[in-house]
N, C-alpha and C. Protein backbone atom coordinates (compact mmCIF):
# COMPACT_ATOMS: atom_id res chain seq x y z
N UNK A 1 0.84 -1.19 0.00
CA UNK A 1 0.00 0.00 0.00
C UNK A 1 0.88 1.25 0.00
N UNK A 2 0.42 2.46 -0.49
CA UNK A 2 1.38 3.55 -0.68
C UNK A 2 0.91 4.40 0.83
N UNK A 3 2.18 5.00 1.31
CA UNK A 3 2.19 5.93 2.43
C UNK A 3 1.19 6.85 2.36
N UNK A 4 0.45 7.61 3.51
CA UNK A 4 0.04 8.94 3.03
C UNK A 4 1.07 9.87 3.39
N UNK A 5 1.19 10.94 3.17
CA UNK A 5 2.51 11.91 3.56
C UNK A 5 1.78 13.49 3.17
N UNK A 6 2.63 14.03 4.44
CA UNK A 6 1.92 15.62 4.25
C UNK A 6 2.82 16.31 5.06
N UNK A 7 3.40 17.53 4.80
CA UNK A 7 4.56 18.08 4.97
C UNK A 7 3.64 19.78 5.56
N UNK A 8 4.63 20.10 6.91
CA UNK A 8 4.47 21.79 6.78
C UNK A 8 5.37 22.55 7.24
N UNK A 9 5.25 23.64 7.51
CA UNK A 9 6.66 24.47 8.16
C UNK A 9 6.12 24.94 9.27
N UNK A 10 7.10 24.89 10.01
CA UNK A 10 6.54 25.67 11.63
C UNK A 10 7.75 26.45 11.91
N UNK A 11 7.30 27.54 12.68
CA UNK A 11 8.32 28.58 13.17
C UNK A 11 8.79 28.15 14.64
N UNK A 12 9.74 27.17 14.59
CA UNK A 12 10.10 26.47 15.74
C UNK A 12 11.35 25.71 15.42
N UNK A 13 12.64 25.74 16.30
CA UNK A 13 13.33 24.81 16.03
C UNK A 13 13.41 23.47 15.83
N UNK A 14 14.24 23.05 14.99
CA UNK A 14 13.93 20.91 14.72
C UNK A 14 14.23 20.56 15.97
N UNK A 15 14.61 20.74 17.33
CA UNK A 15 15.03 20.70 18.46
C UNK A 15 13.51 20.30 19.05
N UNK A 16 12.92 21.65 18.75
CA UNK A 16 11.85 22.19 19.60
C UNK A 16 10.47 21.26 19.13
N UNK A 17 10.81 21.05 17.89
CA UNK A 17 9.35 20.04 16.82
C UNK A 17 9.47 18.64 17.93
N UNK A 18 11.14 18.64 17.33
CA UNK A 18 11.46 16.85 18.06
C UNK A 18 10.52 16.62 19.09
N UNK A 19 11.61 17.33 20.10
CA UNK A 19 10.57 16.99 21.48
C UNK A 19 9.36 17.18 21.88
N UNK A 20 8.38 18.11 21.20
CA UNK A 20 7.44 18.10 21.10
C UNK A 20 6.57 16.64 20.67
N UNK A 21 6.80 16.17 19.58
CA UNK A 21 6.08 14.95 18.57
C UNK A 21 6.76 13.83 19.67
N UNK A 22 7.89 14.24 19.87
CA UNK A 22 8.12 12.68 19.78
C UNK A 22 7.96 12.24 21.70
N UNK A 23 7.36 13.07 22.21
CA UNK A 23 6.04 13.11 23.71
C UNK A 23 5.38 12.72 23.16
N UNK A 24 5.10 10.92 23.56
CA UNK A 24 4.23 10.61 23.14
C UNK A 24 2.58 11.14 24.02
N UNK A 25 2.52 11.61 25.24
CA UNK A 25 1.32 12.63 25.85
C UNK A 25 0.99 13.69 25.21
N UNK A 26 1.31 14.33 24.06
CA UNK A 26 1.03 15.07 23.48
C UNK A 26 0.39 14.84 22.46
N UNK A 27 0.73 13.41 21.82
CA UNK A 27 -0.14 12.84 20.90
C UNK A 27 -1.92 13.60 20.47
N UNK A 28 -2.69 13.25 22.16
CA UNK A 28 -3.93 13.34 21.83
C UNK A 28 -4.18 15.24 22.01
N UNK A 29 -3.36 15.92 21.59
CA UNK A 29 -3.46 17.45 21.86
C UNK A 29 -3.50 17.70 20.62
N UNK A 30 -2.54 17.48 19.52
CA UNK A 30 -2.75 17.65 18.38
C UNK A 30 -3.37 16.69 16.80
N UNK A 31 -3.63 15.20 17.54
CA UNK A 31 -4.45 14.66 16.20
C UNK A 31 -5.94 13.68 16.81
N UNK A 32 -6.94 14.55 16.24
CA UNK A 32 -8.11 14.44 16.74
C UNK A 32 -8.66 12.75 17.17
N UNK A 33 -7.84 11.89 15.96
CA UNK A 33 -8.84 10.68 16.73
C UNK A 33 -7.87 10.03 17.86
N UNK A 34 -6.58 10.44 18.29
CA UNK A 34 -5.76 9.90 19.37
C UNK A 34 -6.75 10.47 20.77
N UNK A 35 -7.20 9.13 21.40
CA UNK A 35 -8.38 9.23 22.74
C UNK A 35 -6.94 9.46 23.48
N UNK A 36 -6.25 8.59 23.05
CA UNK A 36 -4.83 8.88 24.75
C UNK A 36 -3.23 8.07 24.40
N UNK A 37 -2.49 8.48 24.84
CA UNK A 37 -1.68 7.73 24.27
C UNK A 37 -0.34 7.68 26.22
N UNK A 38 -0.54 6.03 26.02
CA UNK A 38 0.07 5.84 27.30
C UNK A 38 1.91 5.30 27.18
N UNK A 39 2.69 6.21 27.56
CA UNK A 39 3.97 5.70 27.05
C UNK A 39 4.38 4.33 28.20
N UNK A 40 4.94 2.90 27.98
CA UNK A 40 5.03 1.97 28.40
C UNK A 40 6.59 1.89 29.00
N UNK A 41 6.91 3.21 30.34
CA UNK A 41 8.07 3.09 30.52
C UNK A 41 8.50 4.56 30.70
N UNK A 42 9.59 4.88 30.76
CA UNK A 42 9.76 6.57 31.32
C UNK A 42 10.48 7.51 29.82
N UNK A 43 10.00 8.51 30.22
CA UNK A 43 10.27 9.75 29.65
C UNK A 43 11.31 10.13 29.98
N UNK A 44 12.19 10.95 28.61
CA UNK A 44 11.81 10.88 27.06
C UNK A 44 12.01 9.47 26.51
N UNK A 45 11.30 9.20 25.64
CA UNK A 45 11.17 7.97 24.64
C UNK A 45 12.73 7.53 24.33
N UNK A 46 13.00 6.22 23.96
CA UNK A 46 14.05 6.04 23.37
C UNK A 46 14.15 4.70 22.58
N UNK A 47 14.89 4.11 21.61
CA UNK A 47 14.58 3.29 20.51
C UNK A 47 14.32 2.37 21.23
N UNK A 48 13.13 1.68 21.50
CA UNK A 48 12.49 0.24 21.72
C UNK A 48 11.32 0.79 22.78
N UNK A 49 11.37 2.14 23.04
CA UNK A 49 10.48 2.69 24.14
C UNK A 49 8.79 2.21 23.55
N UNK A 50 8.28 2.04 24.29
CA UNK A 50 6.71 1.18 23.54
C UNK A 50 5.53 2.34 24.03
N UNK A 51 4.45 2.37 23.91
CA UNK A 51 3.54 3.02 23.74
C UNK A 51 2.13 2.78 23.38
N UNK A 52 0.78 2.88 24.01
CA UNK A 52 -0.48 2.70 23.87
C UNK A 52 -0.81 3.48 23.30
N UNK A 53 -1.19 3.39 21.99
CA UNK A 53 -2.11 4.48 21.73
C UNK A 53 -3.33 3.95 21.01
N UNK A 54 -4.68 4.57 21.82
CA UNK A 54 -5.99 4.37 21.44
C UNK A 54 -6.47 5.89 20.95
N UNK A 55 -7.20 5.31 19.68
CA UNK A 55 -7.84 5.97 18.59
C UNK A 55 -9.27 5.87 18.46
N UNK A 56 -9.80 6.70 18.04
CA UNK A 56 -11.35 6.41 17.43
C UNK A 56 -11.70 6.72 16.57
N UNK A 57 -12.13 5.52 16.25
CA UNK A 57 -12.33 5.07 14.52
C UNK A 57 -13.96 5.09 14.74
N UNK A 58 -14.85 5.55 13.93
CA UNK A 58 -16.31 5.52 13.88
C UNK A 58 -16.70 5.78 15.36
N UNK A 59 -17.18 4.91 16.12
CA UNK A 59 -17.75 5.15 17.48
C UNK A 59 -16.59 3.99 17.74
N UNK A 60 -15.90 3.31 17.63
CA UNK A 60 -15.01 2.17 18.42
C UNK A 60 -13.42 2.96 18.85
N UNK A 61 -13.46 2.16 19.89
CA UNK A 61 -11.84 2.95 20.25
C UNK A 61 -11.04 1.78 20.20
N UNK A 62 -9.86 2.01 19.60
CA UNK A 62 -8.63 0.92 18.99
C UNK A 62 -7.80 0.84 19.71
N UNK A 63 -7.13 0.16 20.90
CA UNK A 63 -5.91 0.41 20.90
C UNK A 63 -4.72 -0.12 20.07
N UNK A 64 -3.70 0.47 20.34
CA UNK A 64 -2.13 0.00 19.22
C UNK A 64 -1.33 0.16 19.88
N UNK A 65 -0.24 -1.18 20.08
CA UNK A 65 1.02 -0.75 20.94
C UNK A 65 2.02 -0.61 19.59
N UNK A 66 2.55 0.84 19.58
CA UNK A 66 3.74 0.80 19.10
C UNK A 66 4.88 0.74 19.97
N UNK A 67 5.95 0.81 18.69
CA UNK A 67 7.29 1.20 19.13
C UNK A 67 7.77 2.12 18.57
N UNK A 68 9.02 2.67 19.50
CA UNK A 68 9.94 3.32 18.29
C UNK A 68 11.21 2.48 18.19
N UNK A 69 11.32 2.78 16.44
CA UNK A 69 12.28 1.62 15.92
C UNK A 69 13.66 2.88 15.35
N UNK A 70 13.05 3.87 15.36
CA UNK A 70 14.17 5.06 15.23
C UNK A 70 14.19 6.29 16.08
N UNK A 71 15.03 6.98 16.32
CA UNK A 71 14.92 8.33 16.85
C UNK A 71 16.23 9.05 16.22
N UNK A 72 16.37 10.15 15.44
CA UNK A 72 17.74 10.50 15.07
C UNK A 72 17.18 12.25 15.45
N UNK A 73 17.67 12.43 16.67
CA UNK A 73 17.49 13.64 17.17
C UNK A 73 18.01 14.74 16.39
N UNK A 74 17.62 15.78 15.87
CA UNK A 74 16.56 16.42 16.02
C UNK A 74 15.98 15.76 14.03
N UNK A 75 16.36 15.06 13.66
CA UNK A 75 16.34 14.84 12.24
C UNK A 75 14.82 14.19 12.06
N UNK A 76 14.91 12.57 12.76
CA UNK A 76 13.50 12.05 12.23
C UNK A 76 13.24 10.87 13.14
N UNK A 77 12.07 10.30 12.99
CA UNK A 77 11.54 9.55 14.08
C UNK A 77 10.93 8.14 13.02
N UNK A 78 10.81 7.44 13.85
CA UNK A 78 9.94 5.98 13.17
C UNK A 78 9.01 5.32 14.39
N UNK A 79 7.81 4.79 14.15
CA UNK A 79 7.04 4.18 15.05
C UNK A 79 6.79 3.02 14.32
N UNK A 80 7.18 1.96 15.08
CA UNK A 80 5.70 0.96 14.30
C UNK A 80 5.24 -0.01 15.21
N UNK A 81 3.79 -0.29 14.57
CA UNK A 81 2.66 -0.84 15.45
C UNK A 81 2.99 -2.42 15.71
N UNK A 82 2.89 -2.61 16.56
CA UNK A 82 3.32 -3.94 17.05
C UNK A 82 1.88 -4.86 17.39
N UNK A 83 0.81 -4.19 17.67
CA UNK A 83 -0.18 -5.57 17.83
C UNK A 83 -1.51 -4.49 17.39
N UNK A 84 -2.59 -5.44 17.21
CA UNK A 84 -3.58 -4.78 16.93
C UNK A 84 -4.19 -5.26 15.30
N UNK A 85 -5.47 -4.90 15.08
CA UNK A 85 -5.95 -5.37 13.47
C UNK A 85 -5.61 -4.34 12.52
N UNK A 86 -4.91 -3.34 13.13
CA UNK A 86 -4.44 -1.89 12.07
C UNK A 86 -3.18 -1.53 12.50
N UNK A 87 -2.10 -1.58 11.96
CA UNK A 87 -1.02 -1.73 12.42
C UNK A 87 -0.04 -0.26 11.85
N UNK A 88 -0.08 1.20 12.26
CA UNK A 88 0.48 1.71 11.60
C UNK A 88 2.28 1.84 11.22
N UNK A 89 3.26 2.31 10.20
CA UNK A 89 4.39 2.58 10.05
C UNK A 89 4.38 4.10 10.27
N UNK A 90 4.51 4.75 11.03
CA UNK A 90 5.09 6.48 10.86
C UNK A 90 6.56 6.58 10.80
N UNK A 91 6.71 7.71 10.35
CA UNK A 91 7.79 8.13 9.91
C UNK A 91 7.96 9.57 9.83
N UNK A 92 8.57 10.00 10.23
CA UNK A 92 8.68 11.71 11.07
C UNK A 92 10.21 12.67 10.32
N UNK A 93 10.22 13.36 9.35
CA UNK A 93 11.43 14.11 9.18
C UNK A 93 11.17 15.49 9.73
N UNK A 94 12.46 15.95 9.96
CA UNK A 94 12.39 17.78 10.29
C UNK A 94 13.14 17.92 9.43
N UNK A 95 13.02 19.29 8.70
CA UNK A 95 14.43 19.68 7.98
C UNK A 95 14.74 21.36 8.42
N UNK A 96 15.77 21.38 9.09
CA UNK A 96 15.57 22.93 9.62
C UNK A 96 15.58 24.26 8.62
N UNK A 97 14.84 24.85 8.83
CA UNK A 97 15.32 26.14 7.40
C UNK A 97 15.12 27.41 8.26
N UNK A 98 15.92 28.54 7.39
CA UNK A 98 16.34 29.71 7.81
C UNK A 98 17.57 29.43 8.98
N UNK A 99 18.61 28.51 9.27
CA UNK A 99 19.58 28.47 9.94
C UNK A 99 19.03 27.79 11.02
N UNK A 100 18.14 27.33 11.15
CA UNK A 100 17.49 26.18 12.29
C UNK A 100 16.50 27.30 13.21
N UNK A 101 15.64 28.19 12.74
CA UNK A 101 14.89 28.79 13.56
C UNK A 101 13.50 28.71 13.16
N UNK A 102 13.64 27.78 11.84
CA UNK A 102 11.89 27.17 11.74
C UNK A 102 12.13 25.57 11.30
N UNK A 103 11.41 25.04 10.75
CA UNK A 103 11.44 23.29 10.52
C UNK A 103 10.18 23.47 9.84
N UNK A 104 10.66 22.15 8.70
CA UNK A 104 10.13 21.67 8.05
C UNK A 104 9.63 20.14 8.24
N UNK A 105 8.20 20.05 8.17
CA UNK A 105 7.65 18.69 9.04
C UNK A 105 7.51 17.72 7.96
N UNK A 106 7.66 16.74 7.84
CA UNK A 106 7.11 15.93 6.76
C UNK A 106 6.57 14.50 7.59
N UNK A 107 5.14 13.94 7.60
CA UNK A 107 4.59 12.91 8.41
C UNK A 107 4.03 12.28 7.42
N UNK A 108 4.65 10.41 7.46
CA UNK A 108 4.21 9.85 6.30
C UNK A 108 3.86 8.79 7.60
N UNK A 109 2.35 7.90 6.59
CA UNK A 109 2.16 7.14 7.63
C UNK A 109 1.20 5.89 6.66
N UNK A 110 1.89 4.60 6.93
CA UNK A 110 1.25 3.53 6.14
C UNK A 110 0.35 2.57 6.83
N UNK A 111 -0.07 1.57 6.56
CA UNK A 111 -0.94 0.49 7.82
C UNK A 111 -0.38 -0.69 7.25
N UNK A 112 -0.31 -1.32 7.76
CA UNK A 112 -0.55 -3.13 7.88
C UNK A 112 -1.88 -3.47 8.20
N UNK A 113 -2.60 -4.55 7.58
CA UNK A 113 -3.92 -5.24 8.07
C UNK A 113 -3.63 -6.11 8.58
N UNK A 114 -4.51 -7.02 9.88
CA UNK A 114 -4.45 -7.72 9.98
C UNK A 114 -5.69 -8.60 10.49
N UNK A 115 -6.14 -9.61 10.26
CA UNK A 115 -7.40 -10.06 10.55
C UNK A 115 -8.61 -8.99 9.52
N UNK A 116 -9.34 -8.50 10.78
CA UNK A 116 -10.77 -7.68 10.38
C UNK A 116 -10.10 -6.24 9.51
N UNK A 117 -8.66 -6.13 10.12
CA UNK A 117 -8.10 -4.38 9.79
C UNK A 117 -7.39 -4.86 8.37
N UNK A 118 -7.24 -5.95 7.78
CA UNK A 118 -7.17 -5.96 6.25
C UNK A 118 -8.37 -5.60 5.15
N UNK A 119 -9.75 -5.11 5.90
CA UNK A 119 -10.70 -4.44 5.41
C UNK A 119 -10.63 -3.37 5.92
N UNK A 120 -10.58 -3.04 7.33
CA UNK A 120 -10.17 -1.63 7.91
C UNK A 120 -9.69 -0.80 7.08
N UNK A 121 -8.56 -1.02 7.22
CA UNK A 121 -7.68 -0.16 6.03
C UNK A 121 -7.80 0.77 4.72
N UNK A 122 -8.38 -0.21 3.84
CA UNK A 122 -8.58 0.71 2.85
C UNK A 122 -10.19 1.30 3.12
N UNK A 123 -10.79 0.59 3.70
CA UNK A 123 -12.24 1.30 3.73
C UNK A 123 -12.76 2.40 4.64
N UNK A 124 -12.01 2.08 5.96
CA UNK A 124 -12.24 3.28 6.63
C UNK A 124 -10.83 3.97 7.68
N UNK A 125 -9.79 3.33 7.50
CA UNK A 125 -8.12 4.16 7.81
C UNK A 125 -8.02 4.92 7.39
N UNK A 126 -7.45 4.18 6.27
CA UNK A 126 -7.10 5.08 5.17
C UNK A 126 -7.43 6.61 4.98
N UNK A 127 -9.05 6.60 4.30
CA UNK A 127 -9.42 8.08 4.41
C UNK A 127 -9.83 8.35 5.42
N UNK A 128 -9.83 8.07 6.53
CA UNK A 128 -10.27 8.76 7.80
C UNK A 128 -8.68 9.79 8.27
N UNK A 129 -7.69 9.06 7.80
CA UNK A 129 -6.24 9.76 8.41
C UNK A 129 -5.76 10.86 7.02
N UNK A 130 -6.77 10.44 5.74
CA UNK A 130 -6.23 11.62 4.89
C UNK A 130 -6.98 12.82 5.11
N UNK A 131 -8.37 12.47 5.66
CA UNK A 131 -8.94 13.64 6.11
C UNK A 131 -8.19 14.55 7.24
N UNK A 132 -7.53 13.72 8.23
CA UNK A 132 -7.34 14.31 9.60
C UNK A 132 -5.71 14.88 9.29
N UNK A 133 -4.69 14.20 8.42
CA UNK A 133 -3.87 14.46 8.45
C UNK A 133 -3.43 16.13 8.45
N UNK A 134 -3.74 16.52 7.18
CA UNK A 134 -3.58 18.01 7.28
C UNK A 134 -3.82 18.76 8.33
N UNK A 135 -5.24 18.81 9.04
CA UNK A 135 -5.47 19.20 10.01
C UNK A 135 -5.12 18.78 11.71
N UNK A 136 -4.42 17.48 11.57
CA UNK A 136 -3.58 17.71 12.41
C UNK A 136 -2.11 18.64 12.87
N UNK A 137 -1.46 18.37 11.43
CA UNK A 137 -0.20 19.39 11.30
C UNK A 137 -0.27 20.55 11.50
N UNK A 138 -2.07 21.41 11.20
CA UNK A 138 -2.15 22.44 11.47
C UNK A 138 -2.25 22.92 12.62
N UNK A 139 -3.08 21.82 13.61
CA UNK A 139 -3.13 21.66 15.36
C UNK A 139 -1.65 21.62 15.90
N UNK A 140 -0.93 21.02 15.19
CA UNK A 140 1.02 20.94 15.46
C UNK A 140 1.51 22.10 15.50
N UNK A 141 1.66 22.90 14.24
CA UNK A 141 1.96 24.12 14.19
C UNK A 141 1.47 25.39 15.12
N UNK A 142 0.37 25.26 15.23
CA UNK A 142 -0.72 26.45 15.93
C UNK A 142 0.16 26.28 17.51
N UNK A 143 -0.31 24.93 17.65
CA UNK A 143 0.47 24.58 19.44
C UNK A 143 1.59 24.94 19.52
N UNK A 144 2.60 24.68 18.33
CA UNK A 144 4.29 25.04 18.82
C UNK A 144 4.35 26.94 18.30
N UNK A 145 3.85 26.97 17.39
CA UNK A 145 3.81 28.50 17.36
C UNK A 145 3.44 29.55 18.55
N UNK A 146 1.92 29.02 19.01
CA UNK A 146 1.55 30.31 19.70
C UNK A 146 1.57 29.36 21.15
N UNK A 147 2.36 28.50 21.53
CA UNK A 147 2.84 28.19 23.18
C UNK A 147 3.83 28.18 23.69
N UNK A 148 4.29 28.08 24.57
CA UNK A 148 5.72 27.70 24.77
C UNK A 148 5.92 25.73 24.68
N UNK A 149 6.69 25.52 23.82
CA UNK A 149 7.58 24.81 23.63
C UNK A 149 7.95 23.52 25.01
């Protein structure tokens, strides 16, 4: 299946994006169907650090344990879903511009099916996260712009 991917700029350092996104408690602040996201172990995250995160899909709430399988501070991040019938891949770049005093976001994000979520997927994932995507990044930006960091 092909990634979805959607890119923006924020007036914030790749420093400042990093640690932001990659809290996984921040999750449900900026993308609407994350109900909560429970990190499995202590803060800040680090490669094998695991994570609950429940979603809502129609009226059902999903949970998904990921991982992270990358972290290359302040550059890019990787998650992937380890159990569950919808299994996502994310993938997180910053690219800093103007001398590192804004970033450039780019969030690509694929599924695995499995069982019932090999219909999931294309019928109601899929466009449920192309709808939300944009407008999450915009909830990203707005938060790191007009808060403190």
């Amino acid at each position: 299946m092909s990634a979805i991917s959607n890119t923006i700029e924020i007036s914030r350092s790749p420093d400042e994006v990093f640690t932001y996104v990659t809290d996984p408690t921040h999750l449900p602040e900026w993308q609407d169907s994350a109900v909560s996201a429970v990190p499995m172990g202590d803060l800040p995250v680090h490669v094998g650090s695991q994570v609950i995160v429940t979603r809502k899909v129609g009226k059902r709430r999903i949970p998904t344990k990921m991982e992270f399988t990358e972290l290359d501070r302040p550059r890019s991040w990787h998650l992937h879903g380890i159990d569950g019938p919808v299994r996502p891949e994310v993938q997180g770049t910053i690219e800093p511009l103007d001398g590192g005093a804004r970033s450039r976001v780019t969030l690509s994000v694929d599924f695995e099916g499995h069982g019932l979520g090999r219909a999931l997927v294309p019928l109601a994932v899929k466009p449920m996260v192309r709808r939300e995507m944009p407008r999450s990044e915009e909830k990203l930006k707005h938060l790191l712009e007009h808060t403190a960091a």
